[in-house]
Protein backbone atom coordinates (compact mmCIF):
# COMPACT_ATOMS: atom_id res chain seq x y z
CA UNK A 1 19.62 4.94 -27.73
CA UNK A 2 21.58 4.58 -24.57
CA UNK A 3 19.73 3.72 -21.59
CA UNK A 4 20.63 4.45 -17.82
CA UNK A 5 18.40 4.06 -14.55
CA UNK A 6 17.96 7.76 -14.85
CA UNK A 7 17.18 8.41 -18.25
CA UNK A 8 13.30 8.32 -18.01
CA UNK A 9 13.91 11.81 -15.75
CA UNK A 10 14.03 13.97 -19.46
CA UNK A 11 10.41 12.95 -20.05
CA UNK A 12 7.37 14.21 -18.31
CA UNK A 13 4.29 12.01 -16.73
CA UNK A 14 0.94 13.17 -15.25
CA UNK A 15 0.85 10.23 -12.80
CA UNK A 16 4.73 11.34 -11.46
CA UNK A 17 3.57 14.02 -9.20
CA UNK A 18 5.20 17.45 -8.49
CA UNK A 19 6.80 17.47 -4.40
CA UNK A 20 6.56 20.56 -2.89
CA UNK A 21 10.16 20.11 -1.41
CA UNK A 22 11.89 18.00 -3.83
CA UNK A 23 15.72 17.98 -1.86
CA UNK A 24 13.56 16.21 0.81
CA UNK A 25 12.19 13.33 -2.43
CA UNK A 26 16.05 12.95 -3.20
CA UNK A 27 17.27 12.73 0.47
CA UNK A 28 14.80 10.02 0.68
CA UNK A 29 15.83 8.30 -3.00
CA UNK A 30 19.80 8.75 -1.89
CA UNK A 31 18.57 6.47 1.10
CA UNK A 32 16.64 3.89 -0.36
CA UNK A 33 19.74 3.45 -2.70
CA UNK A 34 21.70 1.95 -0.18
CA UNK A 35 18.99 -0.84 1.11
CA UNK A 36 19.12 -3.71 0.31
CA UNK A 37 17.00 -5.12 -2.72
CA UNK A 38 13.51 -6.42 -2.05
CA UNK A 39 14.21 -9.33 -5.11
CA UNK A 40 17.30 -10.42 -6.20
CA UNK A 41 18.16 -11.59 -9.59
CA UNK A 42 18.02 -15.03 -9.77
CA UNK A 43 14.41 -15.23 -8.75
CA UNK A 44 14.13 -12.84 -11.10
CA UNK A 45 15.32 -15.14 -14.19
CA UNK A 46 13.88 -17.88 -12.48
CA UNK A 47 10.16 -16.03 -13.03
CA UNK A 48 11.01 -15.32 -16.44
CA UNK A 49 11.94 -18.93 -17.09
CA UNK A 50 8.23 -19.97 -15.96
CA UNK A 51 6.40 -17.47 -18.37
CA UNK A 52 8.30 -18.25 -21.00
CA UNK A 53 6.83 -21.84 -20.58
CA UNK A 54 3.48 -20.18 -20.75
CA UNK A 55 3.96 -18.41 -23.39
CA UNK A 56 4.92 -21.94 -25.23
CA UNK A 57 1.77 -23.71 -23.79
CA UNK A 58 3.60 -25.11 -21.09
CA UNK A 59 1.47 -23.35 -17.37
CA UNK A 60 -1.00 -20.92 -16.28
CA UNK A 61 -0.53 -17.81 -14.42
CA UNK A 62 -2.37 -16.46 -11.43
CA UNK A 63 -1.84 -13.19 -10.52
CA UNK A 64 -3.89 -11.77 -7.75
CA UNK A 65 -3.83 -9.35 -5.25
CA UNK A 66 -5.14 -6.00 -3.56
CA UNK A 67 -6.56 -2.97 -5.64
CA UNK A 68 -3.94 -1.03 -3.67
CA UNK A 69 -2.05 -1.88 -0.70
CA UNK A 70 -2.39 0.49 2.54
CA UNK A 71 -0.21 1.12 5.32
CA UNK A 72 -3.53 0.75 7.80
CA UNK A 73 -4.44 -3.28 6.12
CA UNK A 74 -1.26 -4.37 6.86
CA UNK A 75 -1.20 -6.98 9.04
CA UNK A 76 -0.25 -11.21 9.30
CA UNK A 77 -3.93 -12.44 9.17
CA UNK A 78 -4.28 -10.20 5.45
CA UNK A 79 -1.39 -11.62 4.30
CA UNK A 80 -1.62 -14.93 5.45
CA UNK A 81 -5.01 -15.24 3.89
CA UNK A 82 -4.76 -13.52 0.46
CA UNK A 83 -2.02 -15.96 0.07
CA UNK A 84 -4.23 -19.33 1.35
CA UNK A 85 -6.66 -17.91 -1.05
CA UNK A 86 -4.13 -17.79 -4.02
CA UNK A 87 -3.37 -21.24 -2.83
CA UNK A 88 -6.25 -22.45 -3.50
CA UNK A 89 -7.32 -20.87 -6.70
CA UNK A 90 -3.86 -22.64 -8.38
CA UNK A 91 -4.85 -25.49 -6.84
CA UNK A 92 -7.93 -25.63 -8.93
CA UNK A 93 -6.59 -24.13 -11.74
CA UNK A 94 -3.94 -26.84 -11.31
CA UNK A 95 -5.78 -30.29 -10.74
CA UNK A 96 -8.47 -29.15 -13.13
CA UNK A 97 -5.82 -28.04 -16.12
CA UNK A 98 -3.00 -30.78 -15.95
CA UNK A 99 -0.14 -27.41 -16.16
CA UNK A 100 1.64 -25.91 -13.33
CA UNK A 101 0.33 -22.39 -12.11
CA UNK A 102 2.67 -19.56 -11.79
CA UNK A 103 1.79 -17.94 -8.46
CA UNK A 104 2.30 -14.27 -8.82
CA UNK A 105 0.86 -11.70 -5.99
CA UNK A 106 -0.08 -8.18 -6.37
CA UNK A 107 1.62 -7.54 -3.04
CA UNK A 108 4.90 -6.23 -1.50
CA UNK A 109 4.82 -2.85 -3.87
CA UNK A 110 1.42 -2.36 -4.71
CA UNK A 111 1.42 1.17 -3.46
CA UNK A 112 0.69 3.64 -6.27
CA UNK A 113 -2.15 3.98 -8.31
CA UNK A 114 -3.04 6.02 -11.56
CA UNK A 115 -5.63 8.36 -11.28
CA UNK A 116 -7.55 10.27 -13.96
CA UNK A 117 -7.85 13.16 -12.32
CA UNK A 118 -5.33 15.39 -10.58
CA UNK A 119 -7.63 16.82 -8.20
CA UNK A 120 -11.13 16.35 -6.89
CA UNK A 121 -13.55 18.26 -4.63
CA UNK A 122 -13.49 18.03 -0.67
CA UNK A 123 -16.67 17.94 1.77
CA UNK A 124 -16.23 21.70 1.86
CA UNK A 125 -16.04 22.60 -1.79
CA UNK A 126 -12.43 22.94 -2.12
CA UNK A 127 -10.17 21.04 -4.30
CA UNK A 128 -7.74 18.68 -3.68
CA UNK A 129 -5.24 16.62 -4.51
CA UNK A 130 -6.83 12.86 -5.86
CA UNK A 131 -5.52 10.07 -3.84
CA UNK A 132 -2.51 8.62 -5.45
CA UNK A 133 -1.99 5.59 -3.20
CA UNK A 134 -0.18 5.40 0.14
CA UNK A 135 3.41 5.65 -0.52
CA UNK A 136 2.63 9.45 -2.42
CA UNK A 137 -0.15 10.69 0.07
CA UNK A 138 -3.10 10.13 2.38
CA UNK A 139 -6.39 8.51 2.08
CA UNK A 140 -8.26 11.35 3.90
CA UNK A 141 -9.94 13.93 2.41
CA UNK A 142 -7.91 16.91 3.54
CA UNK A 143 -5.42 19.34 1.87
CA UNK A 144 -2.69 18.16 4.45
CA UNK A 145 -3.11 14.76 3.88
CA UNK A 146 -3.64 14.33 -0.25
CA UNK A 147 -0.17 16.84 0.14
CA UNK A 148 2.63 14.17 -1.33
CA UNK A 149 5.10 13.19 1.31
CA UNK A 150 8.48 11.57 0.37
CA UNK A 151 8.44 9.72 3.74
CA UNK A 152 6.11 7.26 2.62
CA UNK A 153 8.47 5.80 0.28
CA UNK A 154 10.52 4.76 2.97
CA UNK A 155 7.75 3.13 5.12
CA UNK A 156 6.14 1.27 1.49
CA UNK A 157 9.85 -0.22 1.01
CA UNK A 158 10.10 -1.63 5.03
CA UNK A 159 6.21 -2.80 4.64
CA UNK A 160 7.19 -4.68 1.31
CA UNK A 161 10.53 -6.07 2.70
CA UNK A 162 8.07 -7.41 5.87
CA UNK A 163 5.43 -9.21 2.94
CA UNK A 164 8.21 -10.29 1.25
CA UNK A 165 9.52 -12.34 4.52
CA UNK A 166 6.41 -13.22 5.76
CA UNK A 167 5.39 -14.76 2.02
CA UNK A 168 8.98 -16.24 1.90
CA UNK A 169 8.41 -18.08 5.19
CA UNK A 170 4.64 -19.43 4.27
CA UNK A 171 6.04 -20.23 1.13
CA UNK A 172 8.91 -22.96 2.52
CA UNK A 173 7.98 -22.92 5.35
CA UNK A 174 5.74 -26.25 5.30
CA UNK A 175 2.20 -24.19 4.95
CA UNK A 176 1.72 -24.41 1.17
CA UNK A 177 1.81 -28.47 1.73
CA UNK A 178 -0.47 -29.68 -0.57
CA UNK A 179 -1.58 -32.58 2.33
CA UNK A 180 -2.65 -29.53 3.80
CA UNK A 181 -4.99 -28.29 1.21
CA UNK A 182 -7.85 -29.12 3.11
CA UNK A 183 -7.16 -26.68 6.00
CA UNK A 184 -6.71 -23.92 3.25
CA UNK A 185 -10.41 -22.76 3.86
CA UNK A 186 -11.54 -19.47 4.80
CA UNK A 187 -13.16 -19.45 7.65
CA UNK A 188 -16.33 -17.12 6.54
CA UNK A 189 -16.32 -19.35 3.37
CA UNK A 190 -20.07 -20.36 3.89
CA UNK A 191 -20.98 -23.88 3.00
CA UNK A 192 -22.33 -23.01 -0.24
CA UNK A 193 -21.33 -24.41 -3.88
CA UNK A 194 -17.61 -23.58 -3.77
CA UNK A 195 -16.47 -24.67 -0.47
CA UNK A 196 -18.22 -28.13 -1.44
CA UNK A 197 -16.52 -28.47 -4.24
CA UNK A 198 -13.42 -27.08 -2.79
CA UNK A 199 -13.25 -29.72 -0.26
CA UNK A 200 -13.95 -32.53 -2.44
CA UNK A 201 -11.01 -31.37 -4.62
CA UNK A 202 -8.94 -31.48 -2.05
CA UNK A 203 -9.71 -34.91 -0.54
CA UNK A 204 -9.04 -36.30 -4.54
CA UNK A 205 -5.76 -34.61 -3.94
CA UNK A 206 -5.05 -36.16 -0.38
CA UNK A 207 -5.41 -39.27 -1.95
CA UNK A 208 -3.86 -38.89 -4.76
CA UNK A 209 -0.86 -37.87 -2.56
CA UNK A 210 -0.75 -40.47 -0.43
CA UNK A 211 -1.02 -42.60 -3.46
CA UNK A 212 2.17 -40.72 -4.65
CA UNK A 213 4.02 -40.66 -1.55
CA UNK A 214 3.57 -44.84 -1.02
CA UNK A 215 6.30 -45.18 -3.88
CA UNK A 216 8.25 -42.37 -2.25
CA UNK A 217 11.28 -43.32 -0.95
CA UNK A 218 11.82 -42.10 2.17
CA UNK A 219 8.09 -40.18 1.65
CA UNK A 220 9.98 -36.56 1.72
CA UNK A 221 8.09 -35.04 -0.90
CA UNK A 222 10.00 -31.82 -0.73
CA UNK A 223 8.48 -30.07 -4.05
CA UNK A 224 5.14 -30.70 -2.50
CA UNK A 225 5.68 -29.12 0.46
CA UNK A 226 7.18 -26.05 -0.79
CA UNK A 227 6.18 -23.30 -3.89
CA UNK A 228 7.49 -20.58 -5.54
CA UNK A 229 5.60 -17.32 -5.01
CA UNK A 230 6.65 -13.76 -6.64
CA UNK A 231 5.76 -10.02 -6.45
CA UNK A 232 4.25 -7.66 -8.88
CA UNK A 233 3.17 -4.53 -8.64
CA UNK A 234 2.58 -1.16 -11.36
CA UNK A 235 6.04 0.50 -11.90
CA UNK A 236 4.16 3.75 -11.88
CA UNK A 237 6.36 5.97 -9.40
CA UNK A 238 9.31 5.97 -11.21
CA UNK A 239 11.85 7.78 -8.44
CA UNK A 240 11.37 4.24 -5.77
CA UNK A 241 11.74 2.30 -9.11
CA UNK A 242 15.15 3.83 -10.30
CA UNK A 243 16.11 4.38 -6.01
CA UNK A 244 15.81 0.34 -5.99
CA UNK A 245 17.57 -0.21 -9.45
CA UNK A 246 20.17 -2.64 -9.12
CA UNK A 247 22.91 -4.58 -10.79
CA UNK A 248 23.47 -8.54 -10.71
CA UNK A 249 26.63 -9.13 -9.04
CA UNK A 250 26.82 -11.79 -11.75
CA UNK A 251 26.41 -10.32 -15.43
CA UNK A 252 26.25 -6.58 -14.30
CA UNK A 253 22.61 -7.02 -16.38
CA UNK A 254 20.10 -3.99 -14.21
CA UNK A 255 17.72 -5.65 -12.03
CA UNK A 256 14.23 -3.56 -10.33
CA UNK A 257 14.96 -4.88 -7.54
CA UNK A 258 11.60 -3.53 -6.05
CA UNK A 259 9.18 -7.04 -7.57
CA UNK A 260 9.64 -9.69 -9.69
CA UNK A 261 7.47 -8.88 -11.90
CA UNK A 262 6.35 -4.81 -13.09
CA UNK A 263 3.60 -3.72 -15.20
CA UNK A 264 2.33 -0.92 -17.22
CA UNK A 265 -0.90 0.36 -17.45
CA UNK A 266 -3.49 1.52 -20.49
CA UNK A 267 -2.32 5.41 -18.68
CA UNK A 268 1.49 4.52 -19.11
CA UNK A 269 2.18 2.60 -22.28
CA UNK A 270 2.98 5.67 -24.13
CA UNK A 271 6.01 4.58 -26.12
CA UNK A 272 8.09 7.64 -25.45
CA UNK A 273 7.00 7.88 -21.99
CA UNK A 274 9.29 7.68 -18.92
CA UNK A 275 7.65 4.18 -17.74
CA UNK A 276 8.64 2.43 -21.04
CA UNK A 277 12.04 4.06 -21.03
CA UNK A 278 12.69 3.04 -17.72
CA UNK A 279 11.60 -0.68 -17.85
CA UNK A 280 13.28 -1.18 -21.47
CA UNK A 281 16.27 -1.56 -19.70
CA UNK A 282 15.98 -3.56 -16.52
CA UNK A 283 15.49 -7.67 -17.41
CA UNK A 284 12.52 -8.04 -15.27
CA UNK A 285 9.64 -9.89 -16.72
CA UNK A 286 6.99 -7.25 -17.65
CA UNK A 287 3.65 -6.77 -18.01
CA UNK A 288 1.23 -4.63 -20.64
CA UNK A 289 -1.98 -3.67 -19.75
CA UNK A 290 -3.74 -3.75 -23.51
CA UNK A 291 -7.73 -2.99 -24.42
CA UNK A 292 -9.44 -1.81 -26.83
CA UNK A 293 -8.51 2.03 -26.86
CA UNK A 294 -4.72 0.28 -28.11
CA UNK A 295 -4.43 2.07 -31.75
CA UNK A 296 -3.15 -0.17 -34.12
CA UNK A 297 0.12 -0.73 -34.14
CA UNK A 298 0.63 0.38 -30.51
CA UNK A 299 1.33 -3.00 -29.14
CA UNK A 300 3.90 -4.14 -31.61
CA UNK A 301 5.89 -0.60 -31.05
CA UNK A 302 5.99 -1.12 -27.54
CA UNK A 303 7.49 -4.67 -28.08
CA UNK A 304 10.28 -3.25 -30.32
CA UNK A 305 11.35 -0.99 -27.09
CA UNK A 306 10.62 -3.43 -24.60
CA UNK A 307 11.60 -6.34 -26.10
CA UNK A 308 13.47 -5.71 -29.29
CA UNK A 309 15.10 -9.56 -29.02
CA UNK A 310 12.25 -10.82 -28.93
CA UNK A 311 12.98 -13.09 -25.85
CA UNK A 312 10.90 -15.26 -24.42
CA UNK A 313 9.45 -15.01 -21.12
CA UNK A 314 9.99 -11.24 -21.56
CA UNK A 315 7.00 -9.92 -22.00
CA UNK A 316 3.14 -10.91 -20.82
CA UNK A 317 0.53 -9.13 -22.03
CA UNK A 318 -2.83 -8.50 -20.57
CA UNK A 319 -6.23 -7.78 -22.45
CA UNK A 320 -8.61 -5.94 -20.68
CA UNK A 321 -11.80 -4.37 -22.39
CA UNK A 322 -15.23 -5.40 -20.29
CA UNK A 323 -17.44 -7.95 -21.25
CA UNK A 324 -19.33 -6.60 -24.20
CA UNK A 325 -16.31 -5.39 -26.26
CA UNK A 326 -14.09 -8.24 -25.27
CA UNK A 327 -14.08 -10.20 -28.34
CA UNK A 328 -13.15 -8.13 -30.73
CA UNK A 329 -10.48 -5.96 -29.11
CA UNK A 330 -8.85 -9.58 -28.20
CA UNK A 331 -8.93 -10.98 -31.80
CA UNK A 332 -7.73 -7.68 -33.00
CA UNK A 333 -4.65 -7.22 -30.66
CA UNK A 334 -3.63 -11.20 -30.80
CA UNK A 335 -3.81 -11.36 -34.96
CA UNK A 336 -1.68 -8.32 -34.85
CA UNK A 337 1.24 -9.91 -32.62
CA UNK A 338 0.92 -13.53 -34.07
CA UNK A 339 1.54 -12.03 -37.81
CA UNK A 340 4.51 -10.06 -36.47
CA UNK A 341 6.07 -13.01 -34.45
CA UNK A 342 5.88 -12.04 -31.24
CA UNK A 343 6.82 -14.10 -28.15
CA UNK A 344 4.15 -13.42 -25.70
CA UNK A 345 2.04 -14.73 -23.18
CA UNK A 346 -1.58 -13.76 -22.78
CA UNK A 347 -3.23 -12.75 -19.95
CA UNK A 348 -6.64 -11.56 -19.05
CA UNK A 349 -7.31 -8.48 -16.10
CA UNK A 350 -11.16 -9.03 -16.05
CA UNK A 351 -11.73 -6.48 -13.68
CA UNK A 352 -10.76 -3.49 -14.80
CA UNK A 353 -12.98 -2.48 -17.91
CA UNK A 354 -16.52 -4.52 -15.70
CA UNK A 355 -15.97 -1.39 -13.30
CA UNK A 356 -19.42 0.54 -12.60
CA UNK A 357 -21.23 2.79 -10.39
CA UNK A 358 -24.67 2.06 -8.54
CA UNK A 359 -26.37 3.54 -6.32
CA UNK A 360 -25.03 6.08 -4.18
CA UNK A 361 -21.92 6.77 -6.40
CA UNK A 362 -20.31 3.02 -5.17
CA UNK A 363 -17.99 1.32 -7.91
CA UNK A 364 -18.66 -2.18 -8.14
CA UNK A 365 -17.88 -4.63 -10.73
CA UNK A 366 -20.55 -8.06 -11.14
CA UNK A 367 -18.79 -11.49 -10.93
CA UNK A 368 -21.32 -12.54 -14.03
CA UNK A 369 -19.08 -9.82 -16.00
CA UNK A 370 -15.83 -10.47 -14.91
CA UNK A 371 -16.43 -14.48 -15.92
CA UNK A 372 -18.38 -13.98 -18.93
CA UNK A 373 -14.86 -11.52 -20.41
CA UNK A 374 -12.89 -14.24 -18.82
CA UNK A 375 -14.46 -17.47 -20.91
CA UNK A 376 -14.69 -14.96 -24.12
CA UNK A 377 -10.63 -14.66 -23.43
CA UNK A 378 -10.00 -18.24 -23.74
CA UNK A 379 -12.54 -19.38 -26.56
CA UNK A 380 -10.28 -16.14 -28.62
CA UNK A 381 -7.00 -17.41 -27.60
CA UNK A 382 -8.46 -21.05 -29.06
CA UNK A 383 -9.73 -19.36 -31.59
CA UNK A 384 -6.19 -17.18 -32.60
CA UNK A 385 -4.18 -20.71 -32.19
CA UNK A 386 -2.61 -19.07 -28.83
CA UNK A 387 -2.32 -20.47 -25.25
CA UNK A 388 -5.19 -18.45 -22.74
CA UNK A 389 -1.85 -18.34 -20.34
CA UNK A 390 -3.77 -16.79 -17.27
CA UNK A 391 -5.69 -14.15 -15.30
CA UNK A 392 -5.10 -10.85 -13.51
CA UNK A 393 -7.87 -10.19 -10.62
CA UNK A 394 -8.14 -7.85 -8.14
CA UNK A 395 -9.50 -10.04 -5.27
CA UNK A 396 -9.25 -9.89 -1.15
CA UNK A 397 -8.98 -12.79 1.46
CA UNK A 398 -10.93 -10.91 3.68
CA UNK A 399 -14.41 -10.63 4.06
CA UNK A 400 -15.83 -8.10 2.01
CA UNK A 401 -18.71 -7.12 0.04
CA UNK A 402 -17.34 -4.88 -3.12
CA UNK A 403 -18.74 -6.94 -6.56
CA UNK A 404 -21.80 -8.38 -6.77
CA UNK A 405 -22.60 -11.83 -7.11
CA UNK A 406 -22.08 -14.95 -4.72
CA UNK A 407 -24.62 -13.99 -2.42
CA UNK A 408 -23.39 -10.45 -2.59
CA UNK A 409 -26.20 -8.40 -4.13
CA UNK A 410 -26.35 -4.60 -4.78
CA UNK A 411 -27.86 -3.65 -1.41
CA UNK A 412 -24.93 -5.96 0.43
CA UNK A 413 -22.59 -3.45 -1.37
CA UNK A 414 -22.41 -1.24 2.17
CA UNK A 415 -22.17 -3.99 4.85
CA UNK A 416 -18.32 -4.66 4.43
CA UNK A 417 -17.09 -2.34 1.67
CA UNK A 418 -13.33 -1.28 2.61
CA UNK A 419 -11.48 -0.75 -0.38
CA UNK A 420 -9.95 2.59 -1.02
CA UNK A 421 -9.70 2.49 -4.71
CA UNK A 422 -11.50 -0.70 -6.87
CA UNK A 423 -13.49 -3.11 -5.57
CA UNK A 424 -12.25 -6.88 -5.29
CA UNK A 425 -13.66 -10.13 -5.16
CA UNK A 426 -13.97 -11.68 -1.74
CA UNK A 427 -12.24 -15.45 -1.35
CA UNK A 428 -16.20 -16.94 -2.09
CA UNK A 429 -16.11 -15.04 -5.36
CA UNK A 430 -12.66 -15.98 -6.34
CA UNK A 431 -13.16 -19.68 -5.57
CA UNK A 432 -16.43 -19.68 -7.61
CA UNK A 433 -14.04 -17.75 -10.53
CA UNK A 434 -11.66 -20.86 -10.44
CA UNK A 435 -13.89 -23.46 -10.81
CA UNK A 436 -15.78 -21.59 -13.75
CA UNK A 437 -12.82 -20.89 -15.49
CA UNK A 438 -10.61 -24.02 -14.94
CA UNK A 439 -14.18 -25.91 -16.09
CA UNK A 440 -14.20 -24.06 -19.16
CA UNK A 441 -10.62 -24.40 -19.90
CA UNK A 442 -11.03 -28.33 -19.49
CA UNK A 443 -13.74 -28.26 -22.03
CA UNK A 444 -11.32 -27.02 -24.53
């Protein structure tokens, strides 16, 4: 079938809300259209280049970020240190597996979120619309704010293009050094397992550098002293996708221009849905969130769409299930790809299905969980004869207590909770989650 930007507009989504003024949605898409793109394509191909090494063996990815991004976080110092924390983790994952990390951040889009419900009770009784994430409508708890204002598109597209230069500038800019590595440190990163371990790491790696750079002519280093870094977010609100559609100047080939890299959710994957129709026909690397409610067969339908070439580098997909049903939705969706040929690489999101609520109504997820599904992904990947190509966490460089474990224990949950949708591990947790997993990828 013939494919244009547009053509996902003839099918309907729950999680594409109605606008009560839609003329004042398309003055606001008609604008967007003419800014400039937030990625271009060669970074683009460049990405896809990298996970198609992953998918042959060849790397790790590491794709971390924010539940949901908010216009009221944004800020240098969150930036600056989601990224040091992503720094380190690949750093780790790096030293400790012998293969190049792919560095991909949940940032610079990350604006939309699905929700179950449509609507949900206010303090008084009355019901409202459910928070869809900041570029659609308000966090508070009011008709007027949960109301869906086009507006917000606009601001999520200049607070993206700000990330993006900000990550572009750490990222070149002399800060992702690895003779820095030391200095990478959280401050409020107590002195406690990790950070030990941490900083012995790094001192191997000083060494080893200096090592390196003695039979360095000139001792320039420059790919140690710079990395690549990409977006990703959920292509869930289709209108900013197709409003920052574009085409390479080179090949003509369409480009979403809004990340590098785009994902669909276990709410999204519908096959004749507008998401898949949409992202079948930009080249973007893309992501599919898979678990164990995926009916047989799903899967390898939504490969034929989204990937009927088969190409690799194309498409990553990532398990997610919980802890206790982790195994066997794993082997079942991995046999089913291997025996139709698929090129892939696999991916675990940890987080999601190790969601649950405690006291009080908070969500919270346990680090012991979100490991535990982690290590059962890798010994199934061994176990299927595939590569255990990398993980998809939901994880915070600031301070905050939202999962438990790491000195965080359920009645912590209240001192520093601040996300407005799921919680994330803190840069203690995450730390502890790269040594545990790079430890039990070494022992493979």
């Amino acid at each position: 079938m013939s494919w244009s930007r547009s053509s996902w507009r003839g099918l309907r989504s729950p999680h594409i809300p109605e606008y009560p003024d839609p003329e004042a949605l398309r003055a606001v898409e008609d604008t967007l259209k003419n800014y400039p793109p937030l990625v271009f394509a060669g970074e683009v191909r460049q990405l896809k280049a990298e996970l198609a090494r992953v998918a042959d063996g060849d790397g790790f990815i590491l794709q971390a970020g924010d539940c949901a991004e908010t216009f009221a976080d944004f800020n240098t110092f969150n930036v600056r240190d989601t990224f040091r924390l992503m720094l380190q983790m690949a750093l780790i994952l790096t030293f400790v597996g012998e293969k190049p990390v792919t560095r991909i951040g949940r940032v610079a889009g990350q604006f939309a979120k699905p929700r179950s419900n449509a609507t949900e009770p206010s303090a008084d009784g009355d019901d409202i619309l459910t928070y869809r994430g900041d570029m659609i409508n308000g966090f508070g708890a009011t008709a007027a704010s949960r109301a869906p204002d086009p507006g917000r598109m606009e601001r999520a597209y200049f607070q993206s293009a700000a990330t993006l230069n900000l990550l572009r500038a750490f990222a070149g800019g002399g800060y992702a050094d690895m003779h820095t590595a030391g200095k990478w440190l959280l401050d409020f990163v107590e002195n406690g397992r990790a950070r030990k371990k941490y900083e012995l790491l790094a001192k191997k790696i000083h060494k080893t550098l200096n090592v390196m750079r003695a039979y360095d002519d000139g001792g320039r280093e420059p790919a140690r002293q710079r990395i690549d870094f990409y977006s990703s977010h959920e292509a869930l609100f289709l209108p900013y996708e197709e409003a920052l559609c574009r085409n390479d100047s080179l090949t003509g080939d369409p480009v979403a221009a809004s990340a590098h890299f785009i994902w669909i959710g276990e709410r999204t994957r519908d096959p004749n849905g507008p998401h898949v129709e949409f992202l079948r026909g930009v080249i973007n690397p893309i992501g599919i969130k898979c678990g164990p409610d995926a009916q047989p067969g799903s899967p390898e339908r939504l490969l034929e769409k989204l990937n009927p070439l088969n190409e690799g580098g194309r498409i990553t997909i990532i398990l997610r299930a919980g802890a206790d049903r982790a195994e066997r939705a794993f082997s079942r969706i991995i046999r089913e790809l291997q025996a139709a040929g698929r090129k892939v690489a696999w991916c675990v999101d940890p987080m999601h299905g190790n969601t649950r609520t405690v006291d009080r109504g908070i969500k919270t997820r346990m680090l012991s969980d979100i490991l535990r599904e982690s290590k059962t992904f890798i010994d199934v990947c061994r176990a299927e004869n595939v590569h255990p190509g990398g993980f998809h966490l939901e994880m915070t460089g600031k301070n905050v207590t939202e999962c438990v474990g790491r000195e965080v224990g359920r009645d912590d949950l209240a001192k520093n909770y601040d996300s407005c949708c799921d919680p994330r591990l803190n840069a203690s947790q995450a730390l502890e989650f790269a040594f545990e997993t790079a430890g039990h990828l070494s022992r493979g």
